[in-house]
Protein backbone atom coordinates (compact mmCIF):
# COMPACT_ATOMS: atom_id res chain seq x y z
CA UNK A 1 88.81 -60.06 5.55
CA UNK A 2 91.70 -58.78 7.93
CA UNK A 3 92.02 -56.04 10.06
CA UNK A 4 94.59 -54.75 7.65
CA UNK A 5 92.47 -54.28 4.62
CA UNK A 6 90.36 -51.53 3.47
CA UNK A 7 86.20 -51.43 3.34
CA UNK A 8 85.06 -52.98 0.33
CA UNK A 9 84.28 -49.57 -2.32
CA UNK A 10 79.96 -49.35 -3.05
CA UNK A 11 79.03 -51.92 -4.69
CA UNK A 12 75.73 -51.65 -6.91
CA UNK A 13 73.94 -54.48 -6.06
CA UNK A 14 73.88 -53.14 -2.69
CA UNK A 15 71.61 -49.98 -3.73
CA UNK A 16 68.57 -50.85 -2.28
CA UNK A 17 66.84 -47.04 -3.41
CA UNK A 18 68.65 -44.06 -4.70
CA UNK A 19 70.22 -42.00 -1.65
CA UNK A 20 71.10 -38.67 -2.61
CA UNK A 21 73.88 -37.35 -0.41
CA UNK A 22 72.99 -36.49 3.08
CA UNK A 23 70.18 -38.87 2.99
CA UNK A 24 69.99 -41.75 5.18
CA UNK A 25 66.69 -43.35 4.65
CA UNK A 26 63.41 -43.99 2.20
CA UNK A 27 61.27 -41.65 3.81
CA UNK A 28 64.22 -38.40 3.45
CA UNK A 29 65.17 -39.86 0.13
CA UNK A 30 61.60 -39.70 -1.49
CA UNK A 31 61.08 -36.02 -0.28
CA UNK A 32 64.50 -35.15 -1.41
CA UNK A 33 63.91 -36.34 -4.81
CA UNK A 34 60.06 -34.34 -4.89
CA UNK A 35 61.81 -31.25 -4.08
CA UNK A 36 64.84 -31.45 -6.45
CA UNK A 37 62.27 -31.94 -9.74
CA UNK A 38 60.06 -29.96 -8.48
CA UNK A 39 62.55 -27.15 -8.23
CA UNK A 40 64.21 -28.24 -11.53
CA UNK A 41 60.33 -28.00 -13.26
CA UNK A 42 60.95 -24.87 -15.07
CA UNK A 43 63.71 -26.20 -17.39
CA UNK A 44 63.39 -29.68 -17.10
CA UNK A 45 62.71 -30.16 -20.85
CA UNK A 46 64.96 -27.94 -22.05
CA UNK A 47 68.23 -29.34 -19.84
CA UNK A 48 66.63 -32.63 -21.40
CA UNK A 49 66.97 -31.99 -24.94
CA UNK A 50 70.27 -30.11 -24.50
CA UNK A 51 72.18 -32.52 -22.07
CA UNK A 52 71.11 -35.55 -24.66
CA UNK A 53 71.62 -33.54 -27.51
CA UNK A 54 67.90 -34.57 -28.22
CA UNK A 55 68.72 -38.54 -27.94
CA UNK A 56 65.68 -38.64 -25.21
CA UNK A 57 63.19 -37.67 -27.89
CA UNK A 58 64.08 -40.71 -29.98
CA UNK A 59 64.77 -43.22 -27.04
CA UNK A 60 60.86 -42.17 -25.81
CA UNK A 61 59.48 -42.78 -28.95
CA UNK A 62 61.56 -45.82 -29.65
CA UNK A 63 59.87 -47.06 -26.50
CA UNK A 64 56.36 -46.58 -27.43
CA UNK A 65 57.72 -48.48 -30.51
CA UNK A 66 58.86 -51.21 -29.28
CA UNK A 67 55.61 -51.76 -27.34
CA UNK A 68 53.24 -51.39 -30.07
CA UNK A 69 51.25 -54.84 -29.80
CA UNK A 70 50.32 -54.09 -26.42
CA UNK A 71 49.29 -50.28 -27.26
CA UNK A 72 47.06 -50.60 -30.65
CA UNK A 73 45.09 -52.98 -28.75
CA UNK A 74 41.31 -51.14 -28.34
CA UNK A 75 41.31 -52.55 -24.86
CA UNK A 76 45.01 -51.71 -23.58
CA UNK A 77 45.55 -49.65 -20.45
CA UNK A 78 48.68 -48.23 -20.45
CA UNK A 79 50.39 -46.63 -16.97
CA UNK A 80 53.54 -43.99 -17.86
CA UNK A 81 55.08 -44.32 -14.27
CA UNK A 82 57.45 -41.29 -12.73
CA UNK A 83 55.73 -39.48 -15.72
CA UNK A 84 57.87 -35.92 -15.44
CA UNK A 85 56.78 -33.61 -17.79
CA UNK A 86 54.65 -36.03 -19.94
CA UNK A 87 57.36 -36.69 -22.51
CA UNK A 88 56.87 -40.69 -22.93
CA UNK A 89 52.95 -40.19 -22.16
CA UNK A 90 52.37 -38.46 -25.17
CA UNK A 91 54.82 -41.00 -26.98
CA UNK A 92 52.69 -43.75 -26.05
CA UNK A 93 49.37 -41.72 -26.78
CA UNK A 94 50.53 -41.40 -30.37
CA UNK A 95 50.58 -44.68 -30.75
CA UNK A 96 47.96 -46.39 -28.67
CA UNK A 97 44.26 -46.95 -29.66
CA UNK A 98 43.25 -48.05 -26.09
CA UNK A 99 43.68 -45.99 -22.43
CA UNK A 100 47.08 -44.25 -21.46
CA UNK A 101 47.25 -42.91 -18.08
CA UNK A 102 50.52 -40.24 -16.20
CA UNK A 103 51.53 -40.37 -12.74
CA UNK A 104 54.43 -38.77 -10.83
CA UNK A 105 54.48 -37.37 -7.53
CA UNK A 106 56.19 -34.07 -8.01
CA UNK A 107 53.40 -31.59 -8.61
CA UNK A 108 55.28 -28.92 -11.04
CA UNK A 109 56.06 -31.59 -13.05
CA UNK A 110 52.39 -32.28 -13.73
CA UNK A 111 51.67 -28.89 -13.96
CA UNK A 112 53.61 -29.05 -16.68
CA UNK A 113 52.94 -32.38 -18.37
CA UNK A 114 49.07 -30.95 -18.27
CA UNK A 115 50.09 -28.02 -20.10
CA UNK A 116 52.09 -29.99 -22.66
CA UNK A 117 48.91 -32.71 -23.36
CA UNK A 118 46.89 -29.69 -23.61
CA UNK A 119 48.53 -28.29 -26.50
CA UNK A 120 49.46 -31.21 -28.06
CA UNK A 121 45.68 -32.38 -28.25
CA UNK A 122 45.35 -31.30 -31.89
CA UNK A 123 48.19 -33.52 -33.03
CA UNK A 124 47.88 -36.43 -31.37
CA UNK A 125 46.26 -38.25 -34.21
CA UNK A 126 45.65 -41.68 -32.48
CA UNK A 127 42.37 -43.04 -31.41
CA UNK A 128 43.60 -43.20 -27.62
CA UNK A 129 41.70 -42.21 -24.74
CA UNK A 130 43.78 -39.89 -22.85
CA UNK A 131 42.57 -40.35 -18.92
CA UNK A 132 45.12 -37.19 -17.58
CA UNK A 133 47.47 -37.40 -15.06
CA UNK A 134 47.59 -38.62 -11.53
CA UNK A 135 49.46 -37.00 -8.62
CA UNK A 136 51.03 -40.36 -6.47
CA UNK A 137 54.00 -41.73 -5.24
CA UNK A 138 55.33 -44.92 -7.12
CA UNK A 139 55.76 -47.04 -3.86
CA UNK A 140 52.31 -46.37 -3.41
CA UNK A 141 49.83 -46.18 -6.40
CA UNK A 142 46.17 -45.22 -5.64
CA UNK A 143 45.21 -47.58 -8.42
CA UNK A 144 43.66 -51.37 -8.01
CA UNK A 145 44.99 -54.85 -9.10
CA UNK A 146 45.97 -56.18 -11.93
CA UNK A 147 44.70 -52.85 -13.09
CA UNK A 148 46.82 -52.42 -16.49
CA UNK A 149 48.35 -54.28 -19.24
CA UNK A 150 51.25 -51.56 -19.63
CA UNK A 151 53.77 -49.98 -16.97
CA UNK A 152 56.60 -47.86 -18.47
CA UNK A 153 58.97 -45.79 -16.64
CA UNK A 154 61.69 -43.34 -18.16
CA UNK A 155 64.05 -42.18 -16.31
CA UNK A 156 62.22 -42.26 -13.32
CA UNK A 157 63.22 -45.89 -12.02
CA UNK A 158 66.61 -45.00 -10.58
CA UNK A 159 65.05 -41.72 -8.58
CA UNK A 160 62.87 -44.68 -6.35
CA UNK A 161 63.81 -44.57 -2.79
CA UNK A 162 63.59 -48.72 -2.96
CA UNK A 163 63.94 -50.46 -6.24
CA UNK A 164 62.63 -53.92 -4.86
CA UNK A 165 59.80 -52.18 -3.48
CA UNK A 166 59.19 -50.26 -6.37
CA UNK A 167 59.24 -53.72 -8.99
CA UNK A 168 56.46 -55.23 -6.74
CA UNK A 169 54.08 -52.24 -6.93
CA UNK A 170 54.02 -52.37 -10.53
CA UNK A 171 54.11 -55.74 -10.39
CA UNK A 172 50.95 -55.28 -8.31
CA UNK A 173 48.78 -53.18 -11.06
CA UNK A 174 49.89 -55.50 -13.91
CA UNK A 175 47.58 -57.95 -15.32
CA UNK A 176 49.10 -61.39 -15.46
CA UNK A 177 50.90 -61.19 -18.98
CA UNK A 178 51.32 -57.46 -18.38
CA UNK A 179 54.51 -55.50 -19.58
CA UNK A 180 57.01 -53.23 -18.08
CA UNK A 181 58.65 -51.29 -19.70
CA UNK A 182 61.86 -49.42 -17.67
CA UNK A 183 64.30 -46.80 -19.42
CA UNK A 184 66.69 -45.90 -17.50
CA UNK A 185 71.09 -44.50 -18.36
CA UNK A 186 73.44 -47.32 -18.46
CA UNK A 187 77.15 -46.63 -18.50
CA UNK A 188 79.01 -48.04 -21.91
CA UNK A 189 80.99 -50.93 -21.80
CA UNK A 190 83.83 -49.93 -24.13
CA UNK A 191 87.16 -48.49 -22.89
CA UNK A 192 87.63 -45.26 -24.62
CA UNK A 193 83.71 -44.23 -25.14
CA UNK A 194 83.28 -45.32 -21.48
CA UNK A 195 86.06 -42.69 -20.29
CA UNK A 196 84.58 -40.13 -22.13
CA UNK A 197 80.69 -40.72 -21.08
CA UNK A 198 81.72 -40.90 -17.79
CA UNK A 199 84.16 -37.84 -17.98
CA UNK A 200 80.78 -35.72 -19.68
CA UNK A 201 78.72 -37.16 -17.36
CA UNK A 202 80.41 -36.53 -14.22
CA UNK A 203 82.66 -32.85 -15.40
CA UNK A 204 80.59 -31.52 -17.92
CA UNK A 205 76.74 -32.08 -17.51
CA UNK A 206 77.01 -30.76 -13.84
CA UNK A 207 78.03 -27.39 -15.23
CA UNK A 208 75.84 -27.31 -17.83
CA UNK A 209 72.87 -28.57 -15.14
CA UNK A 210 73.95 -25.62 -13.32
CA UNK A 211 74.34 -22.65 -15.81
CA UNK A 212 70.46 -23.53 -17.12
CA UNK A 213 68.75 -24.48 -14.48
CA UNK A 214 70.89 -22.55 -11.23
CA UNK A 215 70.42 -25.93 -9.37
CA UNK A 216 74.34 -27.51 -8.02
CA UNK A 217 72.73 -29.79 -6.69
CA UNK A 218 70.64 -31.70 -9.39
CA UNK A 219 72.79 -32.20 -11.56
CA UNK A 220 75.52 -33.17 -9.51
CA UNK A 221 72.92 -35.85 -8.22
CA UNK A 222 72.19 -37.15 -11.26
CA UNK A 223 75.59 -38.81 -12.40
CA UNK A 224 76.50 -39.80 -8.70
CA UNK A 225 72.89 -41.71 -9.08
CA UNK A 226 73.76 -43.38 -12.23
CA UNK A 227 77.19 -44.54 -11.23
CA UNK A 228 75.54 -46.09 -8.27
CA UNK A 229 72.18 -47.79 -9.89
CA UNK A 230 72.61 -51.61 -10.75
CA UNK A 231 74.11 -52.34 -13.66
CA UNK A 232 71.66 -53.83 -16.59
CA UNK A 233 71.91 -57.83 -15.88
CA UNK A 234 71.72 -56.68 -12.06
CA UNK A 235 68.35 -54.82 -12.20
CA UNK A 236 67.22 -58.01 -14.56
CA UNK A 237 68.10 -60.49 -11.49
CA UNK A 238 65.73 -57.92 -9.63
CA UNK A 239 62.99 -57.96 -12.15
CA UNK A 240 62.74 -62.01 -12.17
CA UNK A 241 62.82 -61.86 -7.78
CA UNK A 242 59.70 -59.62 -8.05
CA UNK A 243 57.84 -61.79 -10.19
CA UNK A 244 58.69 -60.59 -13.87
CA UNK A 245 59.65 -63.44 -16.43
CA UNK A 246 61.33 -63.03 -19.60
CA UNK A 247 63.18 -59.84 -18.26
CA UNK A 248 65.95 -58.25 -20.69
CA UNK A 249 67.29 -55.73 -21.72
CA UNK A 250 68.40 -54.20 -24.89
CA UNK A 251 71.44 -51.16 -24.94
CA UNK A 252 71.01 -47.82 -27.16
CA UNK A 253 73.30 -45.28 -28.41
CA UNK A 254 76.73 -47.43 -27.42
CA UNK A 255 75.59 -48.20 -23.88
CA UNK A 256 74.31 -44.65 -22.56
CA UNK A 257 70.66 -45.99 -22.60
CA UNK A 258 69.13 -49.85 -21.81
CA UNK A 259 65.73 -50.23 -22.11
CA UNK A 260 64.52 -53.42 -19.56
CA UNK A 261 61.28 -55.36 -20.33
CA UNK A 262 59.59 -58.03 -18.33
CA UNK A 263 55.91 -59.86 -17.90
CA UNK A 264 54.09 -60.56 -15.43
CA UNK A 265 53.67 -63.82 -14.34
């Protein structure tokens, strides 16, 4: 490259972590993130449901669908990583008949997600053993090897301060022939829907972020992190380097959505 040319723009494959601006490493990143959910707590589900016009419901439970083999088994131990509010935990509770268990590491969120199992007890209607909620960071699970047959994450992925790191850790609790299961926002490929996601994403959901939850901040973060997380065959190539085979992906509602699987070897 000469003298006379620009930097190369961001490129995605560089993103090792998300970096939220002002943030220069893991350590600020990850307490960065903790404080912006746990501030956003409050109206988390509701800025959910309205910002997706409701989409996330179905994409959660079309998760738990697509890994129905794995849950209905009596013996299955299930993991919802980067849990939030419990959304995809009770999603996969519906449908499992073996353990399902919810971690995160922002506390209001599992204040929250308790709450929400709590009252949903009565209409579960599944056979699964609920075994609550654990308070930890995803780079650094309190829980043993090769300790589950089932690691999802929703929307929770593209908040970790180091994506590589974060693949081997699950990789770590999986059984050999375990599953993971990651759901994170894609951008869509086609011209004129693309334009108009990404105008929504990046004019409209910021305002709307703000009015409901009084939080610039977080919803301003939240396209600028999706722009910059690896796009779907990218995070794949990642998957396979940490030790997942078969890893795909399959794309929902036009693009907005991918949902990436992979086993453990």
């Amino acid at each position: 490259m000469s003298a006379s040319q620009p930097t190369p723009p961001f490129t995605r494959h560089d993103a090792m972590g998300t970096r939220p601006e002002g943030v220069e490493n893991e350590h600020e990143a990850a307490r960065h993130v903790r404080q912006m959910f746990a501030g956003i707590a409050p109206r988390y589900d509701l800025l959910n449901h309205v910002l997706s016009l409701s989409l996330d419901r179905v994409w959660r439970n079309r998760v738990a669908a697509r890994f129905r083999n794995t849950l209905e088994r009596p013996d299955s131990r299930t993991l919802d990583l980067c849990c939030g509010t419990g959304d995809l935990t009770l999603a996969l509770l519906r449908k499992s008949r073996g353990t399902v268990i919810g971690s995160d590491f922002a506390h209001p969120m599992l204040t929250r997600a308790e709450a929400k199992s709590h009252n949903a007890a009565h209409d579960l209607g599944t056979s699964g053993k609920f075994a609550g909620y654990v308070e930890a960071d995803a780079l650094r699970l309190p829980f043993a090897d090769a300790s589950f047959g089932l690691v999802t994450l929703a929307f929770g992925f593209r908040n970790l301060a180091n994506y590589d790191r974060g693949l081997q850790e699950v990789a770590r609790v999986l059984r050999p022939g375990g599953e993971i299961g990651i759901l994170e926002f894609s951008e869509p490929r086609a011209a004129l829907f693309g334009a108009l996601y990404r105008f929504y994403f990046t004019q409209i959901l910021p305002r709307i972020g703000k009015a409901i939850s009084g939080d610039d901040s977080a919803y301003t973060y939240l396209p600028n992190s999706v722009l910059k997380f690896p796009l779907p065959p990218e995070l794949a190539d990642r998957m396979r380097e940490a030790g997942f085979t078969d890893a795909r992906y399959e794309l929902w509602s036009g693009g907005i959505v991918a949902l990436h699987r992979g086993v453990k070897r």
